[in-house]
C-alpha atoms as a PDB file:
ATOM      1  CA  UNK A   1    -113.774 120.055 192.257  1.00  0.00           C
ATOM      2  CA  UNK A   2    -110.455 120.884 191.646  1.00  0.00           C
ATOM      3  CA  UNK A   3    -110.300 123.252 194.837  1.00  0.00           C
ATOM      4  CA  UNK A   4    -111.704 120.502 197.220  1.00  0.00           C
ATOM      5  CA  UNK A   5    -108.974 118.014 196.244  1.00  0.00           C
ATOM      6  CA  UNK A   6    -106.147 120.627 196.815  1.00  0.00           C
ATOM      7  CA  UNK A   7    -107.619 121.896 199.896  1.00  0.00           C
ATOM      8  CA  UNK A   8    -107.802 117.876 200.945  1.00  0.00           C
ATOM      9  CA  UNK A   9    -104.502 117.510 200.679  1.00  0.00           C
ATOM     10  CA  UNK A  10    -103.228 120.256 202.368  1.00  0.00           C
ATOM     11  CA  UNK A  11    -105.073 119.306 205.614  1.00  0.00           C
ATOM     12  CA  UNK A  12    -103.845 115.948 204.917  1.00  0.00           C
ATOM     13  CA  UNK A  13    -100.268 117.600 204.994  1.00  0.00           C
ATOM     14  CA  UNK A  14    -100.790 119.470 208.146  1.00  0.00           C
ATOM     15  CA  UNK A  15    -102.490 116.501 210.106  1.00  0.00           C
ATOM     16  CA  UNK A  16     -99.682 114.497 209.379  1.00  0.00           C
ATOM     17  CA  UNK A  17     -97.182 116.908 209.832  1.00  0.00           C
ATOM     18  CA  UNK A  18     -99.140 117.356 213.336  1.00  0.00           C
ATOM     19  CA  UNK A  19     -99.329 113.297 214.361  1.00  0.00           C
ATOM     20  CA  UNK A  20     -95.415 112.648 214.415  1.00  0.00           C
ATOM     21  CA  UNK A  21     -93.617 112.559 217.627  1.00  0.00           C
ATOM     22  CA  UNK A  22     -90.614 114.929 217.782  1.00  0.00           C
ATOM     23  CA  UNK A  23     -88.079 114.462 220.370  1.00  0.00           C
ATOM     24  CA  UNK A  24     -85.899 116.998 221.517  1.00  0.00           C
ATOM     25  CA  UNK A  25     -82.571 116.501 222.400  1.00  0.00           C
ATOM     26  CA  UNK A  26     -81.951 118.325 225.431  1.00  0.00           C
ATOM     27  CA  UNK A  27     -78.220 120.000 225.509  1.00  0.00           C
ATOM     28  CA  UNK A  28     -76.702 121.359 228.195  1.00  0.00           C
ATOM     29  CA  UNK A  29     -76.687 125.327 229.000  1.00  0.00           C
ATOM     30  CA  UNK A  30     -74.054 127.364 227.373  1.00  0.00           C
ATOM     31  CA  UNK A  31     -71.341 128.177 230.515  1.00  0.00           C
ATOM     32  CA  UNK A  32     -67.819 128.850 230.669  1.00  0.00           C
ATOM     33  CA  UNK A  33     -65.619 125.975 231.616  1.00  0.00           C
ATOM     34  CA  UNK A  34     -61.965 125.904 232.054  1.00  0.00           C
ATOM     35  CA  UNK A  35     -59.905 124.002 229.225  1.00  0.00           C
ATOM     36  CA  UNK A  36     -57.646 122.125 232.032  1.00  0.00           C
ATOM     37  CA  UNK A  37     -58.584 118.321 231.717  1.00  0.00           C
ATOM     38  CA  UNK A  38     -59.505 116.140 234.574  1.00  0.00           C
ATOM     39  CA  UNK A  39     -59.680 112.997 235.829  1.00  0.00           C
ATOM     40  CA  UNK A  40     -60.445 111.083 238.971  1.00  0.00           C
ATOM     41  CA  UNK A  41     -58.072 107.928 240.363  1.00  0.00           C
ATOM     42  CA  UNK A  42     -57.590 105.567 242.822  1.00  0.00           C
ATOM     43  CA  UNK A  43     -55.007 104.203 244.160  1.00  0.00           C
ATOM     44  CA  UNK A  44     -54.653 100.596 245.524  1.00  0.00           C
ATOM     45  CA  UNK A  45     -52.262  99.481 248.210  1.00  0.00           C
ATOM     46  CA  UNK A  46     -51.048  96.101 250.728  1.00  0.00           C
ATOM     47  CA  UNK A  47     -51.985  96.537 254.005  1.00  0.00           C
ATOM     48  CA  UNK A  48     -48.151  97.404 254.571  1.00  0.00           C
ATOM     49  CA  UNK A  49     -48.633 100.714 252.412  1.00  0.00           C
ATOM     50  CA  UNK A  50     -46.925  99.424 249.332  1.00  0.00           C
ATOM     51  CA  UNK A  51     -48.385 100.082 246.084  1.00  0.00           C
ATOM     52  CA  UNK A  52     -50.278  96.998 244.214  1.00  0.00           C
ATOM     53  CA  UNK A  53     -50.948  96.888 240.365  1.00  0.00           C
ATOM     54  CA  UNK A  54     -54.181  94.844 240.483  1.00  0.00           C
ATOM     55  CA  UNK A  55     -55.705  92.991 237.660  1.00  0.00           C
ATOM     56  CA  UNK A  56     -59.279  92.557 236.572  1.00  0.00           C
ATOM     57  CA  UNK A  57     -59.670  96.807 237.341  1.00  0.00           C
ATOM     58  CA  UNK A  58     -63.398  97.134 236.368  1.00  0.00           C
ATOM     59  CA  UNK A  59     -65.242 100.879 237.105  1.00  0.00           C
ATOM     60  CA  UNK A  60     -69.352 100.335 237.107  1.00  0.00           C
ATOM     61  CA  UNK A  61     -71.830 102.928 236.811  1.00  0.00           C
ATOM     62  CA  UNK A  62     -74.586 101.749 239.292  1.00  0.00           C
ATOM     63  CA  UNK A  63     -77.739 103.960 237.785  1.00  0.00           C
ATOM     64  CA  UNK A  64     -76.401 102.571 234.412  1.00  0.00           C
ATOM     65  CA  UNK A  65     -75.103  99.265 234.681  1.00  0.00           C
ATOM     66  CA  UNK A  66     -71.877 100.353 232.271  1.00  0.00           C
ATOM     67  CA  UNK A  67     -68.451  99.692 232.609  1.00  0.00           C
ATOM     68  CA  UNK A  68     -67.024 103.289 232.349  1.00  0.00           C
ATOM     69  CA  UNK A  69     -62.839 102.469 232.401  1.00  0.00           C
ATOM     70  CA  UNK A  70     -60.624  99.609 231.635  1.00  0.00           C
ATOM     71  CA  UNK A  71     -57.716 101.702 232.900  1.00  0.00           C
ATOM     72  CA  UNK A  72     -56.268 102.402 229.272  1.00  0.00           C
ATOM     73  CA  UNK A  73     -54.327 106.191 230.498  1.00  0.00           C
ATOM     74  CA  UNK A  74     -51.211 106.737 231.521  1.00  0.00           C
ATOM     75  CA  UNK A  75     -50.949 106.569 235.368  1.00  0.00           C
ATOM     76  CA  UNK A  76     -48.138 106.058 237.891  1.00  0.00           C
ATOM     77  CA  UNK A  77     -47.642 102.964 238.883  1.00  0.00           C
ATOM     78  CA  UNK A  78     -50.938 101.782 241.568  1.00  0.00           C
ATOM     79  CA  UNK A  79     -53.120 104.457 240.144  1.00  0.00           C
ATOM     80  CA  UNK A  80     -56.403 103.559 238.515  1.00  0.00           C
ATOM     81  CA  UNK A  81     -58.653 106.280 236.541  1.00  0.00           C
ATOM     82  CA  UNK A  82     -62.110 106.074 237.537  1.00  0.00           C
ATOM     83  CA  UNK A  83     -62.997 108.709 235.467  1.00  0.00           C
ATOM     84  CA  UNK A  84     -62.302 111.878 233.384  1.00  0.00           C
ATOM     85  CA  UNK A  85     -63.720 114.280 231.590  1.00  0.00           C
ATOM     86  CA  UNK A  86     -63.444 112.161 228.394  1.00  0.00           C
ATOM     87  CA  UNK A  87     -66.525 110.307 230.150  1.00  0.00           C
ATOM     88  CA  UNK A  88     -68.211 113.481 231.236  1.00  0.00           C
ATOM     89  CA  UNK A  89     -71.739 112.451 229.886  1.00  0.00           C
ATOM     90  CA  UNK A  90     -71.586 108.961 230.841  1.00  0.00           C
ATOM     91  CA  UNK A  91     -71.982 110.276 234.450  1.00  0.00           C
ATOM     92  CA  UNK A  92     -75.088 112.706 235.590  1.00  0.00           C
ATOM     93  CA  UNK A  93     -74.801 116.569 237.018  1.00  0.00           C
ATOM     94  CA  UNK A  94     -75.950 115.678 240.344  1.00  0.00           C
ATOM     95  CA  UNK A  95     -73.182 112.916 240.602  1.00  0.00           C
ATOM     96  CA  UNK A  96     -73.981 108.521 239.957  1.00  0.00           C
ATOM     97  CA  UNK A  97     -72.254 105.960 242.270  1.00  0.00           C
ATOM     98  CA  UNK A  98     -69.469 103.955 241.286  1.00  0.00           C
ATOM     99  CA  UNK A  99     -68.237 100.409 241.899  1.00  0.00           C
ATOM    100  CA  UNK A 100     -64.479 100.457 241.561  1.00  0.00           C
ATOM    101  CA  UNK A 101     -63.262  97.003 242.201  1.00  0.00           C
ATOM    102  CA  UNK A 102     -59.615  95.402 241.365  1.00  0.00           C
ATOM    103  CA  UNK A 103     -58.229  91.935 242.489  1.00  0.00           C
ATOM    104  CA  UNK A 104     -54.884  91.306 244.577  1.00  0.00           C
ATOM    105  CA  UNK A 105     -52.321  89.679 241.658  1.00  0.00           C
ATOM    106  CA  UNK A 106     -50.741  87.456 244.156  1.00  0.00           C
ATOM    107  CA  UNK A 107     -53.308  86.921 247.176  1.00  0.00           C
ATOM    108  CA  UNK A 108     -56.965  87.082 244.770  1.00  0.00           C
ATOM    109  CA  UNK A 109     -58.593  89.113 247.272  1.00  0.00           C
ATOM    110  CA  UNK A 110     -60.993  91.378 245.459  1.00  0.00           C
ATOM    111  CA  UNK A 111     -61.647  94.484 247.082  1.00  0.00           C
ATOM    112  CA  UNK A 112     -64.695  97.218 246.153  1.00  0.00           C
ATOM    113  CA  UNK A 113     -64.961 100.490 246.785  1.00  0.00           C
ATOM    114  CA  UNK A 114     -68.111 103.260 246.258  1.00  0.00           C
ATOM    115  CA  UNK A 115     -67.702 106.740 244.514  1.00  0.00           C
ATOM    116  CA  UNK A 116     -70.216 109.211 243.927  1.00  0.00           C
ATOM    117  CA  UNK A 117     -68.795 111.028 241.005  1.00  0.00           C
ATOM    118  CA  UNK A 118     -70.390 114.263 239.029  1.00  0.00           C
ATOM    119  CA  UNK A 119     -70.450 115.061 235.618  1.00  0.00           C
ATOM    120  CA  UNK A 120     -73.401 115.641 232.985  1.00  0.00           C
ATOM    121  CA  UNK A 121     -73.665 119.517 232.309  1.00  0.00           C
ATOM    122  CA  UNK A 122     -70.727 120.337 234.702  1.00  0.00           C
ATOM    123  CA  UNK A 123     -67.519 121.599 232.979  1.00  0.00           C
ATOM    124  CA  UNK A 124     -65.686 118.688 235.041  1.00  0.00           C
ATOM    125  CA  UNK A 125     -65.854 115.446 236.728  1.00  0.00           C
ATOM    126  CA  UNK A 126     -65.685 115.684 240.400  1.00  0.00           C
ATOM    127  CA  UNK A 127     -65.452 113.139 243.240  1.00  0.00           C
ATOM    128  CA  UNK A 128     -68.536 114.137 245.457  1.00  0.00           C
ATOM    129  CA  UNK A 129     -67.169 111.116 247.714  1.00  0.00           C
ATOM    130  CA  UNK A 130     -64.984 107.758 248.188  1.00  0.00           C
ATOM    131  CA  UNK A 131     -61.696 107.128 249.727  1.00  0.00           C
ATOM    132  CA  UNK A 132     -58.484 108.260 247.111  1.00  0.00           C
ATOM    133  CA  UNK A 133     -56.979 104.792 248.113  1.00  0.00           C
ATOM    134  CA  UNK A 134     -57.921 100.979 248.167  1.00  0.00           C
ATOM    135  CA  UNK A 135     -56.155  99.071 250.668  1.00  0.00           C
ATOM    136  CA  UNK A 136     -56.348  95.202 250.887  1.00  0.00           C
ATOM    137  CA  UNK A 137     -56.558  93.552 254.151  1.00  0.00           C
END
């Protein structure tokens, strides 16, 4: 009797042990990457070619919906990081569109622009494509 409750419980054990869901987090591949850090900008100018510091900079992830980049790093003046490789994961392998958008400070024009950046299990960010500078009408 005492047999048939210990062998009981260890198939309770294992059947239980067998019902739970395991997830496995999925890492990248080991590779060798550089240790340089970089980032991808934009730049935003007048229709003249003068450089404009624009307010309300927003950087949106279209697969996502997430605002990647308020613009917090150290730029010169008129450039804008879309990305870096701070963000790396926030961005997939095979590259995610971008929304860059930033608003005129003295006209309120807003003007938009489309990136297709890469990131994910690459070493770096990359700009697949989209222009390097944002020019208001």
């Amino acid at each position: 009797m005492k047999y048939n409750i210990l062998i009981a419980a260890v198939l309770m054990a294992l059947i239980s042990g067998c019902t739970k869901k395991h997830t496995e987090v999925v890492d990248c591949p080991a590779q060798p990457c550089t240790m340089e850090f970089r980032s991808i900008t934009v730049q935003f100018k007048s229709k003249d070619g003068s450089v404009i510091t624009v307010k309300d900079y927003a950087v949106i992830n279209q697969r996502t919906k997430q605002t990647l980049s308020d613009n917090r790093g150290i730029n010169p003046a008129g450039y804008y990081t879309v990305v870096d490789d701070s963000m790396l994961r926030k961005v997939s392998t095979n590259g995610d569109e971008l929304t860059v958008k930033g608003t005129h400070p003295t006209t309120g024009q807003t003007k938009t622009a489309s990136l297709k950046i890469s990131g994910g299990c690459n070493c770096h960010v990359a700009r697949i494509s989209g222009p390097e500078t944002i020019t208001f009408d």
